[in-house]
Protein backbone atom coordinates (compact mmCIF):
# COMPACT_ATOMS: atom_id res chain seq x y z
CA UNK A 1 17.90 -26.00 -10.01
CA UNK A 2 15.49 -26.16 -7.32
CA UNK A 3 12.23 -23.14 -8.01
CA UNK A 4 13.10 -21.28 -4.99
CA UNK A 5 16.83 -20.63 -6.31
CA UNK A 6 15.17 -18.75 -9.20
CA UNK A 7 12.66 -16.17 -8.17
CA UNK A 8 12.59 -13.95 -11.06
CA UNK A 9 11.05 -17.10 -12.72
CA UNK A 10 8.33 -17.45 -10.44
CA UNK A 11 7.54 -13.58 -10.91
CA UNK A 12 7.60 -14.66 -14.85
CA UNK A 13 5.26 -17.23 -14.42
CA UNK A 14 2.65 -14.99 -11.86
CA UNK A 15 2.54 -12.01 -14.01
CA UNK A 16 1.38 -14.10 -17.15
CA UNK A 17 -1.29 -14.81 -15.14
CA UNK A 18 -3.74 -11.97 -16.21
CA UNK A 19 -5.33 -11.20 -12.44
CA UNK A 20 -6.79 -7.90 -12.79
CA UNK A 21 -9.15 -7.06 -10.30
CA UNK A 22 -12.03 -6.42 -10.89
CA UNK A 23 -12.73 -8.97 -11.92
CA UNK A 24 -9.79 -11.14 -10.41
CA UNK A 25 -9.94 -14.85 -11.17
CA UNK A 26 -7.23 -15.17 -9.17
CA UNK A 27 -8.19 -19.12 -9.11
CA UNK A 28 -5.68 -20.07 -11.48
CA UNK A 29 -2.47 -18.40 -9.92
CA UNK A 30 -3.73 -19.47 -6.64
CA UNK A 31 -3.27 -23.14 -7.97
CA UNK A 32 -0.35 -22.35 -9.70
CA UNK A 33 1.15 -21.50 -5.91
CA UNK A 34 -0.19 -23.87 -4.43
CA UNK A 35 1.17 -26.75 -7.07
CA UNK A 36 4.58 -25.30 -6.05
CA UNK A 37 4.12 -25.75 -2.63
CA UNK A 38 2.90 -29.10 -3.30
CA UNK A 39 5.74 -30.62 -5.16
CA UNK A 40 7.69 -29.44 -2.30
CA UNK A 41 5.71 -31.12 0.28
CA UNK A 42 4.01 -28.70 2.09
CA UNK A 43 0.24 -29.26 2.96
CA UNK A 44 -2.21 -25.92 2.10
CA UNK A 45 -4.96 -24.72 2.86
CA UNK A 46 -8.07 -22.95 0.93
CA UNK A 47 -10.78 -21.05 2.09
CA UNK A 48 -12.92 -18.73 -0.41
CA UNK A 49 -16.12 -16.26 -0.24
CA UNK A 50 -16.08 -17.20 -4.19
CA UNK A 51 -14.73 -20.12 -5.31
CA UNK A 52 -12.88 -18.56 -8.82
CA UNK A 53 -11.43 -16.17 -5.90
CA UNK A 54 -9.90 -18.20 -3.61
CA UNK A 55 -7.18 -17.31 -0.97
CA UNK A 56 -4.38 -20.01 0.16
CA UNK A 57 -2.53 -20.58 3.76
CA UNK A 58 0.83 -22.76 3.93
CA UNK A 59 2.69 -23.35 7.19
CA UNK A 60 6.29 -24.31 8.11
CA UNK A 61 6.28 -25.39 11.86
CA UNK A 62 8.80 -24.36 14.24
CA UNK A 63 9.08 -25.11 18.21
CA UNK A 64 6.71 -22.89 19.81
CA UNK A 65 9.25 -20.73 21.53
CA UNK A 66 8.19 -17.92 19.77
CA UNK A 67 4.57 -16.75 17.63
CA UNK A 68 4.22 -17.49 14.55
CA UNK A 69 5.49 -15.22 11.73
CA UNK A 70 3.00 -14.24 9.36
CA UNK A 71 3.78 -13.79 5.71
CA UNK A 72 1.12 -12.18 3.13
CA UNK A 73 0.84 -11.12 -0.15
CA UNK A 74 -1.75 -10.35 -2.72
CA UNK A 75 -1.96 -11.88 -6.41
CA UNK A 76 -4.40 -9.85 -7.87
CA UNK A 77 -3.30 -6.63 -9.98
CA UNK A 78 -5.02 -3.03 -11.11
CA UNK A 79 -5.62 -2.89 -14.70
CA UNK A 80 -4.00 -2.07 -18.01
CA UNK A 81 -6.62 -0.40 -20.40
CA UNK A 82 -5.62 2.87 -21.86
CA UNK A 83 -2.24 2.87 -20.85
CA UNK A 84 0.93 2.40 -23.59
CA UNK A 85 3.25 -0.23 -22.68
CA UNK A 86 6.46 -0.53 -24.02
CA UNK A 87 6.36 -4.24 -23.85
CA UNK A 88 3.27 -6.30 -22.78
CA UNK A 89 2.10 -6.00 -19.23
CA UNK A 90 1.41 -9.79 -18.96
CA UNK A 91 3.96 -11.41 -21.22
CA UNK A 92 6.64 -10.93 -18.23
CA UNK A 93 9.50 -10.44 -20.65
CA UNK A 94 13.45 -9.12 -19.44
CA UNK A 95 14.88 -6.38 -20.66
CA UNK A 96 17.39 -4.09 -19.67
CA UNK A 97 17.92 -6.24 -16.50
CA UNK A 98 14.28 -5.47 -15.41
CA UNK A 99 11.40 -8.19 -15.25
CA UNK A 100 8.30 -5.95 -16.84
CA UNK A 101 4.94 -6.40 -16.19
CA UNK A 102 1.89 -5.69 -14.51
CA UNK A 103 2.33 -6.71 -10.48
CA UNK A 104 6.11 -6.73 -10.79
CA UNK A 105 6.26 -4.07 -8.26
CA UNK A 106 2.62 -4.47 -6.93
CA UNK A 107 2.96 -6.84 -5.95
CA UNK A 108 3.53 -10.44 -7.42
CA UNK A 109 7.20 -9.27 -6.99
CA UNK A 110 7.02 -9.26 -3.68
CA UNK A 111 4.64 -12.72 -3.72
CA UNK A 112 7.56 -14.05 -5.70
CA UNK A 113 10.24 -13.01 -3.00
CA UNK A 114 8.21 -14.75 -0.40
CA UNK A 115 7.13 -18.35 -1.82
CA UNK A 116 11.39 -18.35 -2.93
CA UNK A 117 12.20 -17.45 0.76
CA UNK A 118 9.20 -20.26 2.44
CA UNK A 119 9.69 -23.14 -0.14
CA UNK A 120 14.15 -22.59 0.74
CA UNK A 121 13.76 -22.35 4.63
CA UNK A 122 11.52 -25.65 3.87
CA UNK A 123 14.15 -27.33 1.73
CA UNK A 124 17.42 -26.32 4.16
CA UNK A 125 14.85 -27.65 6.99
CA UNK A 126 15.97 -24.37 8.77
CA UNK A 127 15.04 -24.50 12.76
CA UNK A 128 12.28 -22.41 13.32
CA UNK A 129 11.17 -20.78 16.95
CA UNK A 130 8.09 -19.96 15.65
CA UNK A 131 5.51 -21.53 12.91
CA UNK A 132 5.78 -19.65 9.37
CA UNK A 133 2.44 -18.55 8.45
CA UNK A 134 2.00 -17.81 4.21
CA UNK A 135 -0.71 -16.32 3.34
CA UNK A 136 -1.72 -15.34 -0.20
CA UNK A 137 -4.72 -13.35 -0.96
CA UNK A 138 -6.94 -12.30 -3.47
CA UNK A 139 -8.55 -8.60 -3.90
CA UNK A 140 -6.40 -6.46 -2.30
CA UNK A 141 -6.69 -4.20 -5.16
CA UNK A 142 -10.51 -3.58 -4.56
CA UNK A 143 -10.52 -3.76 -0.76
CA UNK A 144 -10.20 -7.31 0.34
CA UNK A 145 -13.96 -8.41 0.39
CA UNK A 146 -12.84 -11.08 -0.48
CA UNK A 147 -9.37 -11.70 0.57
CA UNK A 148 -7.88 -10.19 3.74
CA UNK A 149 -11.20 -8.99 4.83
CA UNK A 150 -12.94 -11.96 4.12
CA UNK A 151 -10.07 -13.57 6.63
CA UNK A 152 -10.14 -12.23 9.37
CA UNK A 153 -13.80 -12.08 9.74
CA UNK A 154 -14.75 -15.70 9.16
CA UNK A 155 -11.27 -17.49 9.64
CA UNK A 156 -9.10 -15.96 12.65
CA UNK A 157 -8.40 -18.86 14.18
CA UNK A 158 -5.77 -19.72 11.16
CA UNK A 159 -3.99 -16.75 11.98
CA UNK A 160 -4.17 -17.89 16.27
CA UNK A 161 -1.57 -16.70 18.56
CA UNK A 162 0.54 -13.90 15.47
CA UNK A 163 1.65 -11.01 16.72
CA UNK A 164 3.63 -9.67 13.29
CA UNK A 165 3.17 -9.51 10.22
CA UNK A 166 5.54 -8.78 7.20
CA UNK A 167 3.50 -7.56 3.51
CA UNK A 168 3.83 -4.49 1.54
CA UNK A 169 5.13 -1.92 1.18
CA UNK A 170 8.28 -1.31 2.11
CA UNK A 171 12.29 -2.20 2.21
CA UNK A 172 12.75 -0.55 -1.02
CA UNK A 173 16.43 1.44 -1.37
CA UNK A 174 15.23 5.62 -1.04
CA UNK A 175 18.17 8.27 -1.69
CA UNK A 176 18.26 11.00 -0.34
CA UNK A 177 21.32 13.82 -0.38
CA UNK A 178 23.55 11.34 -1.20
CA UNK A 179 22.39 8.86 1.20
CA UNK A 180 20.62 5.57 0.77
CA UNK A 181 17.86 4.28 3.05
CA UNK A 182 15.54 1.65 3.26
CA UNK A 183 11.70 2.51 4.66
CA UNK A 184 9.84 -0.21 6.40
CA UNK A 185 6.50 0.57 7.06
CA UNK A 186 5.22 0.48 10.39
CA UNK A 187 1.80 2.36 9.74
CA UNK A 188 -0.42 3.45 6.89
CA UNK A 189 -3.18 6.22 6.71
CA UNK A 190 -6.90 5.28 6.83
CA UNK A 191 -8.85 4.92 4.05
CA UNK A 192 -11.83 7.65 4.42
CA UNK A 193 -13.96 7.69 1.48
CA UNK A 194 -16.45 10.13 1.64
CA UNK A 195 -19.48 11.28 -0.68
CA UNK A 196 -20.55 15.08 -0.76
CA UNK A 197 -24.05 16.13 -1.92
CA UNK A 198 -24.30 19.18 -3.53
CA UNK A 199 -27.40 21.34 -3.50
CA UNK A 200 -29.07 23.89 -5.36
CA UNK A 201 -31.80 25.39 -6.85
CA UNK A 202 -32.46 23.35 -10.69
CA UNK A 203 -34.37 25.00 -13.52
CA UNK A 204 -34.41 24.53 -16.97
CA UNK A 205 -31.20 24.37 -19.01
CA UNK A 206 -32.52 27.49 -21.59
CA UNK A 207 -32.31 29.78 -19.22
CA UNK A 208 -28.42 30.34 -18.60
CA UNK A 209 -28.59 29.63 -14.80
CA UNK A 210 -25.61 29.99 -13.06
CA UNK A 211 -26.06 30.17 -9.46
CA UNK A 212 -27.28 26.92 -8.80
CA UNK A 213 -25.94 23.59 -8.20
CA UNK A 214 -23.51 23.71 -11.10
CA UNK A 215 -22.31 26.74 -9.62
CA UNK A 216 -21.83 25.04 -6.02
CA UNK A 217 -20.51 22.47 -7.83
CA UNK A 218 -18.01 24.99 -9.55
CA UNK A 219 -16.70 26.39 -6.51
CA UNK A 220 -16.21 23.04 -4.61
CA UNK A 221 -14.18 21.76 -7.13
CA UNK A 222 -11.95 24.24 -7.19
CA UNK A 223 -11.48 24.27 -3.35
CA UNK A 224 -11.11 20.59 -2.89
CA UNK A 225 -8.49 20.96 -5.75
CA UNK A 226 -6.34 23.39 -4.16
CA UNK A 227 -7.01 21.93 -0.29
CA UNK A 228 -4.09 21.58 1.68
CA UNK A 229 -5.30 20.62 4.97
CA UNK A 230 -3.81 21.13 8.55
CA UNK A 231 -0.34 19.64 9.54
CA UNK A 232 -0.89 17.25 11.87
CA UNK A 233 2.54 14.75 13.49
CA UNK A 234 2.01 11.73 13.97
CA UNK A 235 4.12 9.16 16.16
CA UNK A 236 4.96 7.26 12.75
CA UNK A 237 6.04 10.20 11.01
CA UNK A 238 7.78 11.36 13.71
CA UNK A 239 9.78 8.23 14.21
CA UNK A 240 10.10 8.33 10.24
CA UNK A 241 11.47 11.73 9.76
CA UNK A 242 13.67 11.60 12.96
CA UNK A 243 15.32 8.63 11.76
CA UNK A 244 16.18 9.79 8.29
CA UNK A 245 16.76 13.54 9.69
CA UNK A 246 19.51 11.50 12.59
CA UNK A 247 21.94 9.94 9.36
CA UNK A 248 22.08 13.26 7.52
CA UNK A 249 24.54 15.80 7.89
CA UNK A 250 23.79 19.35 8.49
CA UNK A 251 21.89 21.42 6.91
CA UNK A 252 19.55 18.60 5.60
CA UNK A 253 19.38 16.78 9.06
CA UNK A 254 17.93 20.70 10.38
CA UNK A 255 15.99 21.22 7.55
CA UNK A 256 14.41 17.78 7.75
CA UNK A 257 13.63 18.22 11.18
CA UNK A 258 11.90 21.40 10.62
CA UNK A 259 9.17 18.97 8.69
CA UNK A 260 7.57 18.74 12.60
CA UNK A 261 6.64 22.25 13.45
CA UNK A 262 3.74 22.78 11.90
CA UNK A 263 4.38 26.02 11.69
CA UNK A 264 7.52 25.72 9.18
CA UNK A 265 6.40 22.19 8.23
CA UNK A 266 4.53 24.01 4.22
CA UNK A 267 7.94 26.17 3.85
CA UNK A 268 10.22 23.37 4.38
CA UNK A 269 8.50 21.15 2.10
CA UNK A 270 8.11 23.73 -1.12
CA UNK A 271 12.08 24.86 -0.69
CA UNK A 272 12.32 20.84 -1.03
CA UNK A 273 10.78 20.84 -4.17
CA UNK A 274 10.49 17.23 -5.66
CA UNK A 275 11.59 15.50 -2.60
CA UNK A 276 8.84 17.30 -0.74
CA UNK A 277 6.47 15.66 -2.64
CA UNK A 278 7.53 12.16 -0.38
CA UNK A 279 6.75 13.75 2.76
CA UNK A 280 3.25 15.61 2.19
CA UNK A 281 0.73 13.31 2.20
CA UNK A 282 2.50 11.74 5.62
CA UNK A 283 2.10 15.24 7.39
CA UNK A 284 -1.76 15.82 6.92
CA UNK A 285 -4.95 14.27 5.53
CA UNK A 286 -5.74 14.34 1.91
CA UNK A 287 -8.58 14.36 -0.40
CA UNK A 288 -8.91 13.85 -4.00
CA UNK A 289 -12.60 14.31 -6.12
CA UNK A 290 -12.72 10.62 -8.18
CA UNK A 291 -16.16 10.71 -8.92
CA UNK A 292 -18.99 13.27 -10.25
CA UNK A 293 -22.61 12.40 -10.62
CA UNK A 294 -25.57 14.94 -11.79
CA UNK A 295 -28.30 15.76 -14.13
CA UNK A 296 -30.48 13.15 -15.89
CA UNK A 297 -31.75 15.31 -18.88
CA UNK A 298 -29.41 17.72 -20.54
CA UNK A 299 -31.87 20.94 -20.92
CA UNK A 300 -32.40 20.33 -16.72
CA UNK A 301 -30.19 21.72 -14.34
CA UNK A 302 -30.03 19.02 -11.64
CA UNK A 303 -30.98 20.00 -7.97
CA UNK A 304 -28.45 17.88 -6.79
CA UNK A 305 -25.40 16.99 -7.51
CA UNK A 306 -22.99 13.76 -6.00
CA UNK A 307 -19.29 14.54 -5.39
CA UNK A 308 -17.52 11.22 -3.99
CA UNK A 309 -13.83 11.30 -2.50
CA UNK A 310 -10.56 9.61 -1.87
CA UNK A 311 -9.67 10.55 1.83
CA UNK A 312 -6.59 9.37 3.46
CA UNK A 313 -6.61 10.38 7.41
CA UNK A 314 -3.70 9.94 9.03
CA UNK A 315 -3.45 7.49 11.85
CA UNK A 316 -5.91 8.27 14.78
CA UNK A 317 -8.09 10.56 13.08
CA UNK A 318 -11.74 10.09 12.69
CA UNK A 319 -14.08 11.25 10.00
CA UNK A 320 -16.11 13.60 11.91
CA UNK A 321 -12.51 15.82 12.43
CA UNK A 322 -12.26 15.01 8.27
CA UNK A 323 -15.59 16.70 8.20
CA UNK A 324 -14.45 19.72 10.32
CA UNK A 325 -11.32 20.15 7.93
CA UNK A 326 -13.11 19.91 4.78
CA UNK A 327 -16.08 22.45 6.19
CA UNK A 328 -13.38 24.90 7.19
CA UNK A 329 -12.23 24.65 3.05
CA UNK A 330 -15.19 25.49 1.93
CA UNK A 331 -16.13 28.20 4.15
CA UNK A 332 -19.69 29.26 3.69
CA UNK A 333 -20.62 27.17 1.21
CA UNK A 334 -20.51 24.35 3.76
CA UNK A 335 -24.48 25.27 4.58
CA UNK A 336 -25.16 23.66 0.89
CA UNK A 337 -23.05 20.53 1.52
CA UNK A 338 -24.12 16.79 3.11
CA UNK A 339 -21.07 14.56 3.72
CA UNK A 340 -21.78 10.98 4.30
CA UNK A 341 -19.47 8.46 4.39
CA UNK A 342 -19.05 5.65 2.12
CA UNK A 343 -16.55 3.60 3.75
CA UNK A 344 -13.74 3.85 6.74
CA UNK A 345 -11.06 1.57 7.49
CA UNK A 346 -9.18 2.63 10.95
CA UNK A 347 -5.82 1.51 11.51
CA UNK A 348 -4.05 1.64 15.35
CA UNK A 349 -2.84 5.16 16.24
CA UNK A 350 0.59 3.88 17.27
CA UNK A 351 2.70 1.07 16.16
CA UNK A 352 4.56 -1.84 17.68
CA UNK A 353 7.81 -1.70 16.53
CA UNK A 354 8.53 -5.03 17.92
CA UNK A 355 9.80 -6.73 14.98
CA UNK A 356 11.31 -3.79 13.70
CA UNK A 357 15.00 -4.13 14.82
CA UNK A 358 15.35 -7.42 13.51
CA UNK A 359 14.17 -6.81 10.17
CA UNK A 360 16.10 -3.52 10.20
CA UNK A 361 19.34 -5.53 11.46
CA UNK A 362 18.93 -8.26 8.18
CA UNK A 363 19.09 -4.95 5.84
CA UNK A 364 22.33 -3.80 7.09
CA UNK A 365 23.72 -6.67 6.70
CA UNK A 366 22.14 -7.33 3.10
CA UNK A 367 23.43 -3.86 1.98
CA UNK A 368 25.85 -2.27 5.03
CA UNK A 369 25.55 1.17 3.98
CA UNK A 370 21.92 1.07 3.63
CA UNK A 371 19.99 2.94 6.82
CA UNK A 372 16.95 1.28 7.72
CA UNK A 373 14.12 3.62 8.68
CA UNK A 374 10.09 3.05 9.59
CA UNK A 375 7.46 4.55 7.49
CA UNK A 376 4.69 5.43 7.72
CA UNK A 377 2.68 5.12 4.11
CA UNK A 378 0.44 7.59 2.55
CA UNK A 379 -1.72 4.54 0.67
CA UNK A 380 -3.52 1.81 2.47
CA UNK A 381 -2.82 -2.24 2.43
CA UNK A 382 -4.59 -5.39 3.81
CA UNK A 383 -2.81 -4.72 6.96
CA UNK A 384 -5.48 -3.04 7.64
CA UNK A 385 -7.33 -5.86 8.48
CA UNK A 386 -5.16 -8.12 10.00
CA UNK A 387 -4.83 -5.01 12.38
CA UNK A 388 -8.40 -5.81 13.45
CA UNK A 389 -7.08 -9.67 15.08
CA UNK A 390 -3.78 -7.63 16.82
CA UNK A 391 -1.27 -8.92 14.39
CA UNK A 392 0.90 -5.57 13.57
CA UNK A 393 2.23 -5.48 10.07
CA UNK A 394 5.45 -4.32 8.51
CA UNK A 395 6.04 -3.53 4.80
CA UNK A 396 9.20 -5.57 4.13
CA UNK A 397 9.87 -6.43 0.59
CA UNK A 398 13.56 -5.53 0.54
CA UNK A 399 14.81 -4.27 -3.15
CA UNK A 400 18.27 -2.56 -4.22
CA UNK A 401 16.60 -0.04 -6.81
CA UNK A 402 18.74 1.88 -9.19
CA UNK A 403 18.94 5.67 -7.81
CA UNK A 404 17.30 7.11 -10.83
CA UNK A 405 14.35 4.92 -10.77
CA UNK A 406 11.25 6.61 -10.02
CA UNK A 407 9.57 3.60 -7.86
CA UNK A 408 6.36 5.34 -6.85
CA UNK A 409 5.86 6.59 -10.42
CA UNK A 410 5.35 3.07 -11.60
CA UNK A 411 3.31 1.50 -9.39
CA UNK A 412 -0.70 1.11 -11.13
CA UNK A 413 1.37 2.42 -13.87
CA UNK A 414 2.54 1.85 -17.75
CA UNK A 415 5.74 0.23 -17.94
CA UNK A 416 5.76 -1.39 -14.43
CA UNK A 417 9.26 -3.08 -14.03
CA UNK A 418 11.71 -4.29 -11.26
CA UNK A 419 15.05 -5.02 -11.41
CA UNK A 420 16.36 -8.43 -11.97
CA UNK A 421 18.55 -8.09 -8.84
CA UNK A 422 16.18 -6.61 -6.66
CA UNK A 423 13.99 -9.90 -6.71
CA UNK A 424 16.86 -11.75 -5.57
CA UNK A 425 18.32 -9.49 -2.85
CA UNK A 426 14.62 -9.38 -1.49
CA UNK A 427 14.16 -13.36 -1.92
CA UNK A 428 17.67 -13.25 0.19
CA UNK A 429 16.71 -11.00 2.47
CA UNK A 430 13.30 -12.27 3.82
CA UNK A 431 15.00 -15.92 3.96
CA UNK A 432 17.15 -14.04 6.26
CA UNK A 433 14.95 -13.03 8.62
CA UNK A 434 13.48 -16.80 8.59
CA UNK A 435 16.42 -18.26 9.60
CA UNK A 436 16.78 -15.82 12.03
């Protein structure tokens, strides 16, 4: 049986490759890939920033009638420490018709979908219109220094002449009121990291201070905790919630809809309860306290205190309006508080939904009663980047998920699993849209 007929094998074989960035060594798994591609005759490529992190580029050439097709994935994985598995995240064992392990869902499944779908459009010799670009990465996990990133900046000219782009996430089955869609993401939200300095008056530890820094310190917490800042619609969640809100029959399609006046948009989602939790974090910008630095001597009360943050701005935001949002929070206590940013990755405002229909058209016909909506995601991907060189990326890694898997709930976490069958419809699926 030829590899590419068997892609829950190739997921097998990437997970038990033990990639967790940091610190990566993806080097191995990249060779593993690229032996594959080998012994079925197709030339690669690799270019590195470090050579145990290398990334590889494959191409299938087509006519030149249309651009290339790019195809990218990442091979690198978040850890495992701490966290109870009920089988071993890198032993890639089946059970239950599910393929466990860490990077089945994030995303070596998806890797694994990919190479089956470019090394079978090689083998069938399949006329192309455009070239078929594969790309797979290292470091997505830890922001693509050197992956993606590393790319883009000092090798654009492999990716000349690509307009679209298929990666993560997205194409995954979503029910909702008794009716099954499939999200492909069109946009993501910006990655807006941000570090707060906290100041106040220090003394020594003896004397029971409370109004100082700790007590700033106190008080932010506990606002950044409970911060739910402005709605805001975007065009992708707009598209997004339209869609879904257009295939559902009343009163969810009106209730739905309501999710785009801002001024019902908080009561709609708490009388959704669970399910609101899906739509949140695509109506505003969030921000979530990761890291807490202060005090060098325990009997000292530190005059200053760091705060650093996870902020996720929706498309076409900035961080100076971040700033004005998370000053309004915290009120009069923003007089004691520096933000500075560590690090912001803009994405376009709008998407191209160019490519859209077609992928949305191979869906319906992998699963016809299936609806096909854009997304736009709350989390952040090495589209990103590619963004920078015009190439527009959808997430497209089609999967049939049982309806009482939580999908979200497992990605980065214990227990990470995808179904046997999903790997397959999704290896079928992009092949699909190949051939096409």
């Amino acid at each position: 049986m030829p590899i590419y007929e068997n892609p829950v094998q190739i997921l097998q074989d990437l997970i038990r490759f033990d990639t967790t960035n940091p610190p990566g060594h993806e080097k191995a798994c990249i060779q593993y890939i690229q032996g594959l591609l080998h012994d079925a005759g197709i030339e690669t490529t690799i270019v590195a920033k470090d050579p145990e992190r290398p990334n590889l580029i494959a191409r299938l050439k087509g006519n030149g009638s249309q651009p290339p097709l790019l195809l990218y994935g990442h091979v690198d994985v978040v850890g495992t420490q701490d966290q109870k598995w009920t089988h071993p995240p890198f032993a890639a064992e089946i059970h239950d018709g599910f393929v466990w392990g860490r990077g089945a869902l994030d995303m070596k499944g998806g890797v694994a979908m990919m190479l089956a779908a470019f090394l079978r459009a090689h083998a069938e010799q399949i006329s192309l219109s455009g070239d078929i670009i594969l790309a797979i990465v290292s470091d997505e996990e830890a922001g693509g220094e050197y992956g993606a990133k590393y790319l883009v900046e000092e090798h654009p000219h492999l990716f000349q002449g690509v307009r679209h782009a298929i990666g993560e996430f997205g194409g995954f089955s979503l029910q909702v009121n008794n009716q099954r869609f499939y999200p492909i993401m069109i946009a993501e939200k910006q990655l807006c990291w941000v570090r707060a300095k906290i100041r106040g008056t220090g003394g020594h530890g003896s004397l029971g201070k409370k109004d100082g820094s700790i007590g700033q310190l106190a008080s932010f917490l506990t606002k950044m905790n409970e911060a739910r800042l402005p709605v805001h619609i975007t065009p992708a969640a707009k598209l997004m919630i339209e869609s879904m809100a257009s295939h559902l029959p009343f009163p969810a399609s009106f209730l739905l809809r309501q999710l785009l006046n801002p001024a019902l948009t908080d009561p709609i989602l708490k009388l959704m309860g669970e399910k609101g939790a899906t739509f949140e974090p695509l109506l505003r910008n969030t921000v979530t306290v990761t890291i807490i630095r202060g005090g060098e001597k325990i009997n000292v009360v530190p005059s200053e205190i760091i705060v650093e943050m996870d902020g996720r701005l929706l498309p076409g935001f900035t961080p100076e309006q971040f700033y004005d949002e998370l000053r309004a929070v915290i009120g009069q206590q923003a007089e004691m508080i520096e933000f500075e940013l560590i690090r912001y990755d803009p994405v376009p405002s709008e998407p191209d939904m160019g490519l859209f229909p077609k992928l949305a058209d191979q869906l319906r016909q992998a699963d016809p009663e299936g609806i096909p909506v854009p997304m736009l995601l709350p989390a952040g991907t090495d589209g990103r980047y590619f963004s920078r060189i015009g190439i527009q990326t959808y997430g497209f890694l089609p999967m049939n998920l049982p309806e009482s898997m939580k999908f979200t709930s497992l990605i980065h976490a214990a227990d990470e699993r995808i179904p046997v069958e999903a790997v397959h419809f999704g290896a079928d699926a992009l092949y699909r849209v190949l051939r096409g």
